[in-house]
N, C-alpha and C. Protein backbone atom coordinates (compact mmCIF):
# COMPACT_ATOMS: atom_id res chain seq x y z
N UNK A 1 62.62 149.81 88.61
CA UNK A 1 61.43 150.51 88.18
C UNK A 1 61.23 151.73 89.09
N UNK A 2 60.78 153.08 88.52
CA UNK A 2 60.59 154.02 89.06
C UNK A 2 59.39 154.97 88.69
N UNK A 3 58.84 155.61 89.59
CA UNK A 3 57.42 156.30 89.08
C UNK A 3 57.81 157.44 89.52
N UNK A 4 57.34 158.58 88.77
CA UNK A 4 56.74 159.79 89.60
C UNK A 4 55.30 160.08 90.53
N UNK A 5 55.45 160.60 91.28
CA UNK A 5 54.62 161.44 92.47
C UNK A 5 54.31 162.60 91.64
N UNK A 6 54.69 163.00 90.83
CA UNK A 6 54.10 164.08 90.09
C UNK A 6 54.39 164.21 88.75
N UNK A 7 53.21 163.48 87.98
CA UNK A 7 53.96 163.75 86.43
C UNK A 7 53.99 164.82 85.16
N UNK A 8 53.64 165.90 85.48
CA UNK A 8 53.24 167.09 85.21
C UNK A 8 54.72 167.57 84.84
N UNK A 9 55.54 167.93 86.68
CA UNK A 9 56.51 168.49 86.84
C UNK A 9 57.76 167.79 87.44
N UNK A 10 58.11 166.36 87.15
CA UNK A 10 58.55 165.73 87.95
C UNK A 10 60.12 166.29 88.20
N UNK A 11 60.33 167.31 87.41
CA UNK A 11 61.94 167.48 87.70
C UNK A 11 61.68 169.07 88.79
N UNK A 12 60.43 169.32 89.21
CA UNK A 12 60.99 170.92 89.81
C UNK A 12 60.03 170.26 91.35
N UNK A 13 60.38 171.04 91.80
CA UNK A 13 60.28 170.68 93.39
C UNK A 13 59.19 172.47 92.94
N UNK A 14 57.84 172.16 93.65
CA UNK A 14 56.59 172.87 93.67
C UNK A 14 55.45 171.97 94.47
N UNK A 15 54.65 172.74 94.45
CA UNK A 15 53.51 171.88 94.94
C UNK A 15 52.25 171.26 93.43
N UNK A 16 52.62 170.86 92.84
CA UNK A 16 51.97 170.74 91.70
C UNK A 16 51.32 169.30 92.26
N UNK A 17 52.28 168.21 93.23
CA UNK A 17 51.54 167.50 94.06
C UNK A 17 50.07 167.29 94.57
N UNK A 18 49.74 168.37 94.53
CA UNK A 18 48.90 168.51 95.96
C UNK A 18 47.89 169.25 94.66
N UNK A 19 48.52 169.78 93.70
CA UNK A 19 47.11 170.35 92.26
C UNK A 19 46.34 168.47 92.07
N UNK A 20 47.51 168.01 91.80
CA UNK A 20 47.28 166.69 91.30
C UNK A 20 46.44 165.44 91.82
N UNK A 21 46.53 165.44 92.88
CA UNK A 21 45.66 165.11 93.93
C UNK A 21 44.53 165.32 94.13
N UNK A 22 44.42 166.46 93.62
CA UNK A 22 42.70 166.97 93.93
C UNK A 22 42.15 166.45 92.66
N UNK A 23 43.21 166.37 91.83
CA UNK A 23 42.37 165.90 90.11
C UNK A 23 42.26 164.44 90.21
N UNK A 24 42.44 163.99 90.84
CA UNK A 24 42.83 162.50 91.66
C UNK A 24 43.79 161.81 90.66
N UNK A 25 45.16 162.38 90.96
CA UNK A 25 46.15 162.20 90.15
C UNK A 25 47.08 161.21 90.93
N UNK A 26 46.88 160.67 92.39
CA UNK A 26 47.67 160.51 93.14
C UNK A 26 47.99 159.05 92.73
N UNK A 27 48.68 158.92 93.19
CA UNK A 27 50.34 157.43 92.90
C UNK A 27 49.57 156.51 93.53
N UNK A 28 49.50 156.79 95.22
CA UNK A 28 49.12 155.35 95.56
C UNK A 28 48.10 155.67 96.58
N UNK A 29 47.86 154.57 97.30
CA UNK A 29 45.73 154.99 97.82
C UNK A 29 46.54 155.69 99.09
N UNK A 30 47.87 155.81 99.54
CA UNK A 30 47.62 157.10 100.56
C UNK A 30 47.79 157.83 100.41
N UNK A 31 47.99 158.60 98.76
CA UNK A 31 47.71 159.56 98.24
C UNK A 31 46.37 160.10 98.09
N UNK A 32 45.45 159.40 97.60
CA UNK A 32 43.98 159.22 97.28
C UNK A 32 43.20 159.66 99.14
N UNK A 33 44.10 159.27 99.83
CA UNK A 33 43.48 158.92 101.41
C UNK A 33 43.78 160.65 102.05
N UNK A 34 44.73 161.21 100.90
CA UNK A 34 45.17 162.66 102.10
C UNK A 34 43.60 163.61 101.31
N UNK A 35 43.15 163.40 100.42
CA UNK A 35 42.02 163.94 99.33
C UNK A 35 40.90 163.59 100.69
N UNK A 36 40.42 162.25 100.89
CA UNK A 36 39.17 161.77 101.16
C UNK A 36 39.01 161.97 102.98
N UNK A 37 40.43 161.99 103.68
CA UNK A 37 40.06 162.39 105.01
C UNK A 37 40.22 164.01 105.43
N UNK A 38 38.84 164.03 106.29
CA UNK A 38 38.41 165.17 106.25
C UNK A 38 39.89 166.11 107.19
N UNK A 39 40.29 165.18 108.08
CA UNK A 39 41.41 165.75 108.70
C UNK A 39 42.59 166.16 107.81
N UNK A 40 43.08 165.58 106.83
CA UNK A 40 44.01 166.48 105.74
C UNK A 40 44.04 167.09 104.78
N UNK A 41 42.70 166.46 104.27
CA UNK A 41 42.11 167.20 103.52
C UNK A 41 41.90 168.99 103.28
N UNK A 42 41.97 169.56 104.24
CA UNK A 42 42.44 171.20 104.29
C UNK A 42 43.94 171.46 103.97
N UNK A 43 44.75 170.21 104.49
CA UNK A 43 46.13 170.67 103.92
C UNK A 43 46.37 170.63 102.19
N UNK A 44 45.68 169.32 101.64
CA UNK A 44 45.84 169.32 100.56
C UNK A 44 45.31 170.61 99.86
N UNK A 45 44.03 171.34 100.13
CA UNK A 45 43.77 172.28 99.60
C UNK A 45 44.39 173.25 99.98
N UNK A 46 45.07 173.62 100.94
CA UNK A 46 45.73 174.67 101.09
C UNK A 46 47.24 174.80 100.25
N UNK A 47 48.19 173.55 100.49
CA UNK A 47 49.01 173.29 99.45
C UNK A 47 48.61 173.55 98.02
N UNK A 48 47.35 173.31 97.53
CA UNK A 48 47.45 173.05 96.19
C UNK A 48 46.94 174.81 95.75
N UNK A 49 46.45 175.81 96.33
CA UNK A 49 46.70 176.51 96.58
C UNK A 49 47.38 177.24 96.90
N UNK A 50 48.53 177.43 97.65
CA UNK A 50 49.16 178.60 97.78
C UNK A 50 50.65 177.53 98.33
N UNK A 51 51.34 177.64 97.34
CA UNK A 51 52.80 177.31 97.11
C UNK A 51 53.54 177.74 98.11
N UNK A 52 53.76 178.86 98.37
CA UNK A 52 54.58 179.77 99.48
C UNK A 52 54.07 179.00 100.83
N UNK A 53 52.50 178.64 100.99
CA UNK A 53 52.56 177.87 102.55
C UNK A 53 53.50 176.36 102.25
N UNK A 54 53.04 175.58 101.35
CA UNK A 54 53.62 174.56 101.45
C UNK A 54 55.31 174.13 101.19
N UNK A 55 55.86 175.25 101.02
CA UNK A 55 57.47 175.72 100.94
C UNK A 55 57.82 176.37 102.67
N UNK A 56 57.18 176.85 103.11
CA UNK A 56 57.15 176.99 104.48
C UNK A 56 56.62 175.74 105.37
N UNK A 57 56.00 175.03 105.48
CA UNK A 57 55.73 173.97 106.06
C UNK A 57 56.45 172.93 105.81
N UNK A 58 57.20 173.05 104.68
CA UNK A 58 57.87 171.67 104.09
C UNK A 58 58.98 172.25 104.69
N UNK A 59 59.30 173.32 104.81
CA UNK A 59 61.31 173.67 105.55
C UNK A 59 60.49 173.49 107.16
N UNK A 60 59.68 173.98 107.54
CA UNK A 60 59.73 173.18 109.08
C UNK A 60 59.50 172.50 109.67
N UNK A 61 59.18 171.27 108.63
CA UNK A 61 59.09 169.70 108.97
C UNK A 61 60.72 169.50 108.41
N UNK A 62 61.38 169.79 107.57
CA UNK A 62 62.53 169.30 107.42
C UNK A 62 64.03 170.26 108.80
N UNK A 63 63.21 171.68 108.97
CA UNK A 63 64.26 171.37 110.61
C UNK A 63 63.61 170.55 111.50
N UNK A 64 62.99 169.99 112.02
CA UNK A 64 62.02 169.36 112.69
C UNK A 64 62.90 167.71 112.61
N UNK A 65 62.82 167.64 111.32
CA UNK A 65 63.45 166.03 111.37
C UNK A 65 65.16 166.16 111.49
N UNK A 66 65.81 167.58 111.04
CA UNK A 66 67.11 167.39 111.12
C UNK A 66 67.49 167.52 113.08
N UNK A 67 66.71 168.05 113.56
CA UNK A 67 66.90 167.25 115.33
C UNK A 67 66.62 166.24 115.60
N UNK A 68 66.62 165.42 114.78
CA UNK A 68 65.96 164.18 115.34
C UNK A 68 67.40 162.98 115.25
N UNK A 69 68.88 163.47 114.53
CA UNK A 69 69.80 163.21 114.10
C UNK A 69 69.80 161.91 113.44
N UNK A 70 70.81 161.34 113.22
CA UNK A 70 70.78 160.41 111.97
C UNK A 70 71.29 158.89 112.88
N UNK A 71 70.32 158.10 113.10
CA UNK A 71 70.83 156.71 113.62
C UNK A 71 71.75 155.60 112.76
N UNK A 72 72.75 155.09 113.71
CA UNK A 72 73.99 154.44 112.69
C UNK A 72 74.19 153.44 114.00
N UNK A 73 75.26 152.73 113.39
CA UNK A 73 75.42 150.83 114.49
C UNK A 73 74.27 150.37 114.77
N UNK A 74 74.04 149.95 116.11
CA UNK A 74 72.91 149.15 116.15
C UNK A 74 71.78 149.44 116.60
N UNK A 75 71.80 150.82 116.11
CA UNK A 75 70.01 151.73 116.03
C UNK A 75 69.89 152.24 115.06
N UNK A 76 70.53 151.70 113.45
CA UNK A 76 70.01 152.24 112.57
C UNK A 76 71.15 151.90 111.66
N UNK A 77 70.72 152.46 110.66
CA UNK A 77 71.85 152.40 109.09
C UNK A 77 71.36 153.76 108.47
N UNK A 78 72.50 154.41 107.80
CA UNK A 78 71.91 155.54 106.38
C UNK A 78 72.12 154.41 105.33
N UNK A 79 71.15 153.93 104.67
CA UNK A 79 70.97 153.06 103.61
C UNK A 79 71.98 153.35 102.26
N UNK A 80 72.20 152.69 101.42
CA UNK A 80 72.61 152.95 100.36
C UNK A 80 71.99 152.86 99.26
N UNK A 81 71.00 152.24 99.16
CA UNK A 81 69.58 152.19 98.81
C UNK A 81 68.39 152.21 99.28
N UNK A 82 67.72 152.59 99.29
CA UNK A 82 65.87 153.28 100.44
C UNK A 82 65.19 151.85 100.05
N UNK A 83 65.90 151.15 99.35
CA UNK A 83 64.75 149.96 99.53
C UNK A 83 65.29 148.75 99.89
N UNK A 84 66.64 148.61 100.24
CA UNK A 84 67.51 147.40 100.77
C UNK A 84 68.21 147.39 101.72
N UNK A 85 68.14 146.46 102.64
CA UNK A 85 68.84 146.80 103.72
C UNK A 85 70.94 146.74 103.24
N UNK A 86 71.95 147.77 103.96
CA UNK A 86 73.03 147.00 103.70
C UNK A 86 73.61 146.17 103.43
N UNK A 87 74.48 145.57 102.73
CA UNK A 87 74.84 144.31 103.31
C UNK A 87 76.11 144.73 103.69
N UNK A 88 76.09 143.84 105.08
CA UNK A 88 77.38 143.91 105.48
C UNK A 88 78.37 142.67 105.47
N UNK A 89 79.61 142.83 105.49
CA UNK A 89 80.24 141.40 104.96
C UNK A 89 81.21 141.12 106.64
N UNK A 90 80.95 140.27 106.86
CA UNK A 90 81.80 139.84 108.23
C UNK A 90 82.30 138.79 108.50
């Protein structure tokens, strides 16, 4: 089973997210929770607003995490699925 985070535009990468949200469109209550606290609440409006910031903020949280490098053996796995752990056969 699979849902969209945005069902408007689910195949284009935009901030239509963050429109959606404010219409209280959001998926799950910590979606609903970035709307109602006053602390993120400026991001959501600023995202849902002006596209170009949240295309800039979204590339420098993603160099941000690519220093953080990728953990493998016994501090981590790259999954083969995001919702199961490996299996490994030994």
């Amino acid at each position: 089973m699979s849902a969209f985070n945005d069902v408007i535009t689910p195949g284009k990468f935009d901030n239509m997210y963050y429109l959606n949200l404010k219409r209280g469109l959001g998926l799950l209550s910590s979606d609903h929770a970035l709307v109602k606290d006053p602390r993120t609440r400026p991001f959501v409006d600023l995202y849902a607003a002006d596209q170009a910031a949240f295309f800039k903020a979204f590339a420098h949280a993603m160099e941000k995490l690519a220093h953080q490098g990728v953990k493998t053996g016994r501090k981590g796995e790259v999954r083969h699925r995001c919702d199961a752990f490996n299996f490994i056969q030994g």
